[in-house]
N, C-alpha and C. Protein backbone atom coordinates (compact mmCIF):
# COMPACT_ATOMS: atom_id res chain seq x y z
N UNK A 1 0.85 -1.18 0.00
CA UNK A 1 0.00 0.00 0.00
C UNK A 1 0.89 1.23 0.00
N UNK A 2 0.61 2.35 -0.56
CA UNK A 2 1.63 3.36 -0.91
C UNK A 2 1.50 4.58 0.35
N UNK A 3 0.54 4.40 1.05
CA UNK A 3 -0.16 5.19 2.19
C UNK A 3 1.28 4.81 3.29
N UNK A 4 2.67 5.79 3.18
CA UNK A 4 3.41 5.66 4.33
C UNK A 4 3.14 6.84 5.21
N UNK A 5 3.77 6.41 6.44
CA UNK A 5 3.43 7.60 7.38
C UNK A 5 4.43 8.70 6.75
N UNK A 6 4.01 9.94 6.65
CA UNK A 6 5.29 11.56 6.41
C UNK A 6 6.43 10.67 6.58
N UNK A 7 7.34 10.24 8.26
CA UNK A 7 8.59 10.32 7.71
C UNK A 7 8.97 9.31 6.76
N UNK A 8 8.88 8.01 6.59
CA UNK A 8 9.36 7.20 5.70
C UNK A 8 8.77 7.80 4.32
N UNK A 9 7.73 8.71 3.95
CA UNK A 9 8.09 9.35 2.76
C UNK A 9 8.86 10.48 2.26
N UNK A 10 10.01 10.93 3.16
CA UNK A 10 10.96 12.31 2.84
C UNK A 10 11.73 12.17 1.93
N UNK A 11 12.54 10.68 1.54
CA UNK A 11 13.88 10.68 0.76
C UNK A 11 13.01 10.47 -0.11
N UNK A 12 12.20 9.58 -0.47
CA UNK A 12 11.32 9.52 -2.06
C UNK A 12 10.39 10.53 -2.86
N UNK A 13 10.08 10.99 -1.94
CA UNK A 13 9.09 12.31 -2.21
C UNK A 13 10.14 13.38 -2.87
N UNK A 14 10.74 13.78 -2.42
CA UNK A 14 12.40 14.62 -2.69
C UNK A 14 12.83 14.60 -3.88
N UNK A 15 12.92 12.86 -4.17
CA UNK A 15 13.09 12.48 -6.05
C UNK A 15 12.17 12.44 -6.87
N UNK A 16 10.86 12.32 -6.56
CA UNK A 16 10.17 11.97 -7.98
C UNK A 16 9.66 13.39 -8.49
N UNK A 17 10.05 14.50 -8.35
CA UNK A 17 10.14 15.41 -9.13
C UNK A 17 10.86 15.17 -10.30
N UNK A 18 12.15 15.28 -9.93
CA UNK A 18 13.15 14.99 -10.73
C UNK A 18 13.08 14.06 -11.22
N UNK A 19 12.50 12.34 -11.25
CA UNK A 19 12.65 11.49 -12.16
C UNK A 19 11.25 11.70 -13.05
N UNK A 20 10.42 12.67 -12.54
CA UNK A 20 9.23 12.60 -13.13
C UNK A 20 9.37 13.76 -14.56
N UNK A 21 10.36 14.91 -14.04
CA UNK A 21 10.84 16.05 -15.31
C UNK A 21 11.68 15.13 -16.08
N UNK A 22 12.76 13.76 -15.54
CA UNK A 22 13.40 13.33 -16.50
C UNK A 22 12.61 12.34 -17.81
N UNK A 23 11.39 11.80 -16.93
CA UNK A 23 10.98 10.93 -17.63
C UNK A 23 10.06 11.40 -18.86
N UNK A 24 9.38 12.90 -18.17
CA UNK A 24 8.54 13.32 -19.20
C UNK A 24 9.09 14.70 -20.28
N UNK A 25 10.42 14.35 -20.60
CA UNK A 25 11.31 15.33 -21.25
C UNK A 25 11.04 14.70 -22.83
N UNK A 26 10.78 16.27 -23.39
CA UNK A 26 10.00 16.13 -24.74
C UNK A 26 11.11 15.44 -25.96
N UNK A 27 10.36 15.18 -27.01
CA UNK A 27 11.38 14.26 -27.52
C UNK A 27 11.46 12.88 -27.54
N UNK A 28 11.09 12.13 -26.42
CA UNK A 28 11.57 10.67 -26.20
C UNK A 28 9.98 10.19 -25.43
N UNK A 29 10.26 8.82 -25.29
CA UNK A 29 8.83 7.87 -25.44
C UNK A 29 8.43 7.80 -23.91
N UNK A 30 7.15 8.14 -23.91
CA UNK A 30 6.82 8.08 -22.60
C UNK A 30 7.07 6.82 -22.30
N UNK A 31 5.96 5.56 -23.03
CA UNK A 31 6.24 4.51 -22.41
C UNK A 31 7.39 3.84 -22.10
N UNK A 32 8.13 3.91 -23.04
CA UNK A 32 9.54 3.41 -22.45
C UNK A 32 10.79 4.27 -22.07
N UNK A 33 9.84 5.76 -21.22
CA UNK A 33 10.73 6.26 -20.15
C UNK A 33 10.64 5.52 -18.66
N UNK A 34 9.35 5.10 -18.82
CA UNK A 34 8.57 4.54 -17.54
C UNK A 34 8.80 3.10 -17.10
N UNK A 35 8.86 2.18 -18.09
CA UNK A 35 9.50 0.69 -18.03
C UNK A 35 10.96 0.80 -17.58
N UNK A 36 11.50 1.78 -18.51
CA UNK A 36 13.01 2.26 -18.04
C UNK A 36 13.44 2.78 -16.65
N UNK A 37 12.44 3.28 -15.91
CA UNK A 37 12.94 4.31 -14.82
C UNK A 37 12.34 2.84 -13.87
N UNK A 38 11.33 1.96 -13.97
CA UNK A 38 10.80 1.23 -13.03
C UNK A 38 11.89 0.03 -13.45
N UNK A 39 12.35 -0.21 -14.49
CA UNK A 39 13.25 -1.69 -14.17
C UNK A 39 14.57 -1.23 -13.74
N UNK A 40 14.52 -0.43 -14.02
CA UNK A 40 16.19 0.30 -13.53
C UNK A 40 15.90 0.51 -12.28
N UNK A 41 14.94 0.73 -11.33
CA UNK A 41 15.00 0.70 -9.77
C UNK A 41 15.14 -0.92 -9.47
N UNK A 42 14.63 -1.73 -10.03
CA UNK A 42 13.89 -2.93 -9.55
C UNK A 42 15.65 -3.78 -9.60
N UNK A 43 16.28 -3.05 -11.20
CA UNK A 43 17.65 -3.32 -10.71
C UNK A 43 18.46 -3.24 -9.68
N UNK A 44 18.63 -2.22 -9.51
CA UNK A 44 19.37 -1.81 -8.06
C UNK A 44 18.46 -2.52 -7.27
N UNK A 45 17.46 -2.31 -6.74
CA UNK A 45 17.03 -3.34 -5.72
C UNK A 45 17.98 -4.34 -5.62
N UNK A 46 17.47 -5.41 -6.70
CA UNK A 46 17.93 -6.75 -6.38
C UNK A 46 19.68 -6.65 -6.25
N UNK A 47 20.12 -5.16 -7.58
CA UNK A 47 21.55 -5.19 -7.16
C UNK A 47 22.11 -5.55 -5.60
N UNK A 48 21.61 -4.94 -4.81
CA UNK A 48 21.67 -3.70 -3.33
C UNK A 48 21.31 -5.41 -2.72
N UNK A 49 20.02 -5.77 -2.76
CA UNK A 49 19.41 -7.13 -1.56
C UNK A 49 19.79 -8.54 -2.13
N UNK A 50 20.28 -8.87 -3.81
CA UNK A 50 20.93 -10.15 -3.80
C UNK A 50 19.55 -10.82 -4.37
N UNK A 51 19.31 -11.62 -5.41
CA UNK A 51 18.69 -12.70 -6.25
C UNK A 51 17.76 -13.40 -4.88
N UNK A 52 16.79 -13.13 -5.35
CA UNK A 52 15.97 -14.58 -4.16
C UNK A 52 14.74 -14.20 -5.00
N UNK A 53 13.95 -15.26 -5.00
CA UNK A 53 12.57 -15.70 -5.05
C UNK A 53 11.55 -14.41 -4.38
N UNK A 54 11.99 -14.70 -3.21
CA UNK A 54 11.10 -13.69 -1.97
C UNK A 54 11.44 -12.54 -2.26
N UNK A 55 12.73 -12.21 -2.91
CA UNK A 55 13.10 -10.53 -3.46
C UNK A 55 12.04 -10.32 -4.30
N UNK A 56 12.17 -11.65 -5.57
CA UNK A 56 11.52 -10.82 -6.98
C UNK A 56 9.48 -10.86 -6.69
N UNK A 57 9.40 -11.90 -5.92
CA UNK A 57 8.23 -11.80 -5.46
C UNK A 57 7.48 -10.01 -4.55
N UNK A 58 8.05 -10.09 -3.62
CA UNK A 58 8.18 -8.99 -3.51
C UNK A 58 7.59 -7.82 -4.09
N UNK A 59 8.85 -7.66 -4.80
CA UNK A 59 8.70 -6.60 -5.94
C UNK A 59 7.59 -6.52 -6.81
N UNK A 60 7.68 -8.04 -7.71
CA UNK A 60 5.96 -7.88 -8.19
C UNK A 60 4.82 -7.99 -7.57
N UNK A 61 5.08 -8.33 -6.54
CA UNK A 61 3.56 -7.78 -5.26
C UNK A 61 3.22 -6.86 -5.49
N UNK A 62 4.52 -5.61 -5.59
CA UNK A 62 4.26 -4.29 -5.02
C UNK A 62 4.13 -3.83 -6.33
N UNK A 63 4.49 -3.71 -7.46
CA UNK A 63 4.03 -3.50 -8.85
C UNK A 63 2.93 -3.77 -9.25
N UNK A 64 2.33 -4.78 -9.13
CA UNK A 64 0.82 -5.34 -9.02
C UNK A 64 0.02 -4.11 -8.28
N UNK A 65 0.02 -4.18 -6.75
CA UNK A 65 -0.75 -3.69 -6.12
C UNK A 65 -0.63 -2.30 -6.37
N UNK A 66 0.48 -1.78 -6.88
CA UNK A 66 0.40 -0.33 -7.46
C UNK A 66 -0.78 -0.39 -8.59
N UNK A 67 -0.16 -1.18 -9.43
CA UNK A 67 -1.28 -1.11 -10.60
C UNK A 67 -2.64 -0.82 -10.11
N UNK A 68 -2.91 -1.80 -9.25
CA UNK A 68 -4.37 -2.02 -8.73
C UNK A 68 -4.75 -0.86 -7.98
N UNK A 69 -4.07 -0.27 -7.21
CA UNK A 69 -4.13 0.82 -6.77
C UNK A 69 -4.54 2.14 -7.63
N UNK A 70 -3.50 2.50 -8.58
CA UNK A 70 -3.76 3.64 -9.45
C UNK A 70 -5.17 3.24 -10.36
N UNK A 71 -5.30 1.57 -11.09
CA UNK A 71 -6.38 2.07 -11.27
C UNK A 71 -7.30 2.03 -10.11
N UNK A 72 -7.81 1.70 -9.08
CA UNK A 72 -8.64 1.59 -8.26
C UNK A 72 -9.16 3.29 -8.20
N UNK A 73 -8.00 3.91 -7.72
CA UNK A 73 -8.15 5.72 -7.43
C UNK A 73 -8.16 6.26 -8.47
N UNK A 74 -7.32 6.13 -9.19
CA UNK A 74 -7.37 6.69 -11.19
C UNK A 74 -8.06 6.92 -12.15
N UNK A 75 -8.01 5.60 -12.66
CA UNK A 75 -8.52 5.16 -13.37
C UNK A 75 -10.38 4.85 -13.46
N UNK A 76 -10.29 4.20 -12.54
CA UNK A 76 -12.08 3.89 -12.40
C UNK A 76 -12.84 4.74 -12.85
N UNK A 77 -12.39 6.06 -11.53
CA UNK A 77 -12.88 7.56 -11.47
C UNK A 77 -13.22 7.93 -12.56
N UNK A 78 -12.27 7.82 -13.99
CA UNK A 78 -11.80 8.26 -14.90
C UNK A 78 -13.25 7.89 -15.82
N UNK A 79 -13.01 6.39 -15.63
CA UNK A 79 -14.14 5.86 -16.49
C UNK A 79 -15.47 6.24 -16.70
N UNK A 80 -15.39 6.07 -15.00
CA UNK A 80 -16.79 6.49 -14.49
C UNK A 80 -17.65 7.86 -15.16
N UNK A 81 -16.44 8.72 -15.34
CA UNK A 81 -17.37 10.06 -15.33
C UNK A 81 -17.18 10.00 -17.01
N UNK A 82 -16.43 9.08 -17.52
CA UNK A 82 -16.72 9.25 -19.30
C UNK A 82 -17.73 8.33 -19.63
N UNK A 83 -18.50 7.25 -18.70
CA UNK A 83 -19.35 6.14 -18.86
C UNK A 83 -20.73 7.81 -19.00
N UNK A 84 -20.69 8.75 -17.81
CA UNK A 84 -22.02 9.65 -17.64
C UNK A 84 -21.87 10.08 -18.74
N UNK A 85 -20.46 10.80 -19.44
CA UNK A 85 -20.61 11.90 -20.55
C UNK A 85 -20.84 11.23 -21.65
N UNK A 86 -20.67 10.11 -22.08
CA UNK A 86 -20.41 9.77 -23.14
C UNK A 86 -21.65 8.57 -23.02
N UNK A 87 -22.10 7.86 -22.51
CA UNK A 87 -23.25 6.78 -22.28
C UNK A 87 -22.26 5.40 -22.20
N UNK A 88 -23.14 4.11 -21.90
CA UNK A 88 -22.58 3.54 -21.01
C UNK A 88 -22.61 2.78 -22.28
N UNK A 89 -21.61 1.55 -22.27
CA UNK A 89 -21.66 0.93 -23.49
C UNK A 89 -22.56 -0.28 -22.83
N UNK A 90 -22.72 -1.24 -21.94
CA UNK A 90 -23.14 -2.32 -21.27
C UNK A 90 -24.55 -1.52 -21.34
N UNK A 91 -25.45 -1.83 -22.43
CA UNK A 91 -26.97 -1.46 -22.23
C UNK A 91 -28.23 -1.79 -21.57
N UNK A 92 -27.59 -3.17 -21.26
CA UNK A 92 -28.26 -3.92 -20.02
C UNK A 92 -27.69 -4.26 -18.56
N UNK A 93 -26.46 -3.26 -18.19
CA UNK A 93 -26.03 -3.68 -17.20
C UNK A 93 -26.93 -2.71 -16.18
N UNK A 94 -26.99 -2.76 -14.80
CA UNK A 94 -27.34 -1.93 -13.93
C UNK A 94 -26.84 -0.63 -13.86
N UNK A 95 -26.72 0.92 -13.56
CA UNK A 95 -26.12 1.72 -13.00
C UNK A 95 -25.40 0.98 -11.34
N UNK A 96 -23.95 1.53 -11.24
CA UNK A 96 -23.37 0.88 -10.31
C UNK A 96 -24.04 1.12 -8.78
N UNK A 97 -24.81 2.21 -9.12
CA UNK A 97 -25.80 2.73 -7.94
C UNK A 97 -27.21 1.88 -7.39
N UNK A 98 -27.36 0.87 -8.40
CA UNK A 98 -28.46 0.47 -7.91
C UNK A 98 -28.19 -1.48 -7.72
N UNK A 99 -26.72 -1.90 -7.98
CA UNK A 99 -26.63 -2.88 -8.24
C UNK A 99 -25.94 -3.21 -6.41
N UNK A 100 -26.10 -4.42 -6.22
CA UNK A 100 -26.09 -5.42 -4.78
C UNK A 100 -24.75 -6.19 -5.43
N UNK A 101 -24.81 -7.19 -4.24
CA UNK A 101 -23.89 -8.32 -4.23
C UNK A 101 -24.55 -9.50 -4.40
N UNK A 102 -25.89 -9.42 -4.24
CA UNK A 102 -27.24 -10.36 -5.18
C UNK A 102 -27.05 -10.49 -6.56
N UNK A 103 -26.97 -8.94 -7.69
CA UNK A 103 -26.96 -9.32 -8.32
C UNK A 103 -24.94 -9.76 -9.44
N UNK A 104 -24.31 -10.35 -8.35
CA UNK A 104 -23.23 -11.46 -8.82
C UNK A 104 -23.71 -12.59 -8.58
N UNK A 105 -24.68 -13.09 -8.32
CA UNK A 105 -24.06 -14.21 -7.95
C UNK A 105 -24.85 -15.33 -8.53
């Protein structure tokens, strides 16, 4: 979960300015500024803690649950309000407002 208390976020908070102006510097590919800046940490990681299972596990835990995260807060949001502007494509699904845990199952 990315929710740290203030101090364990001071030294990271500090950098992602700066890797965020490096990554989005005009000219060159977003997407593979971003694969680049995330495997190149994930390097040093394992550089720094040493090859294990439980390392690389780990790591894709926390890559995962980012994912899931940004879209959870992000993304969804995102959808959501282009599902109102734009109409919903699922013409028989419920509005998410009126649907239960009845109707999964």
């Amino acid at each position: 979960m990315p929710y740290l208390v203030a101090d364990e976020r001071l030294d990271i908070e500090g950098i992602i300015p700066h890797l965020s102006k490096a990554i989005l510097t005009p000219g060159t590919t977003l997407p593979g500024n971003i694969n680049f800046a995330v495997s190149s940490l994930v390097n040093e990681i394992v550089a720094d803690r040493g090859e294990s299972y439980a390392l690389y596990n780990t790591i894709l835990g926390a890559l995962e649950c980012s994912k899931l995260e940004i879209y959870r807060r992000m993304v969804s949001p995102y959808e959501d309000k282009k599902q109102k502007q734009n109409g919903d494509v699922f013409k028989s699904a419920l509005p998410l407002s009126q649907t239960t845990l009845k109707d999964f199952n």
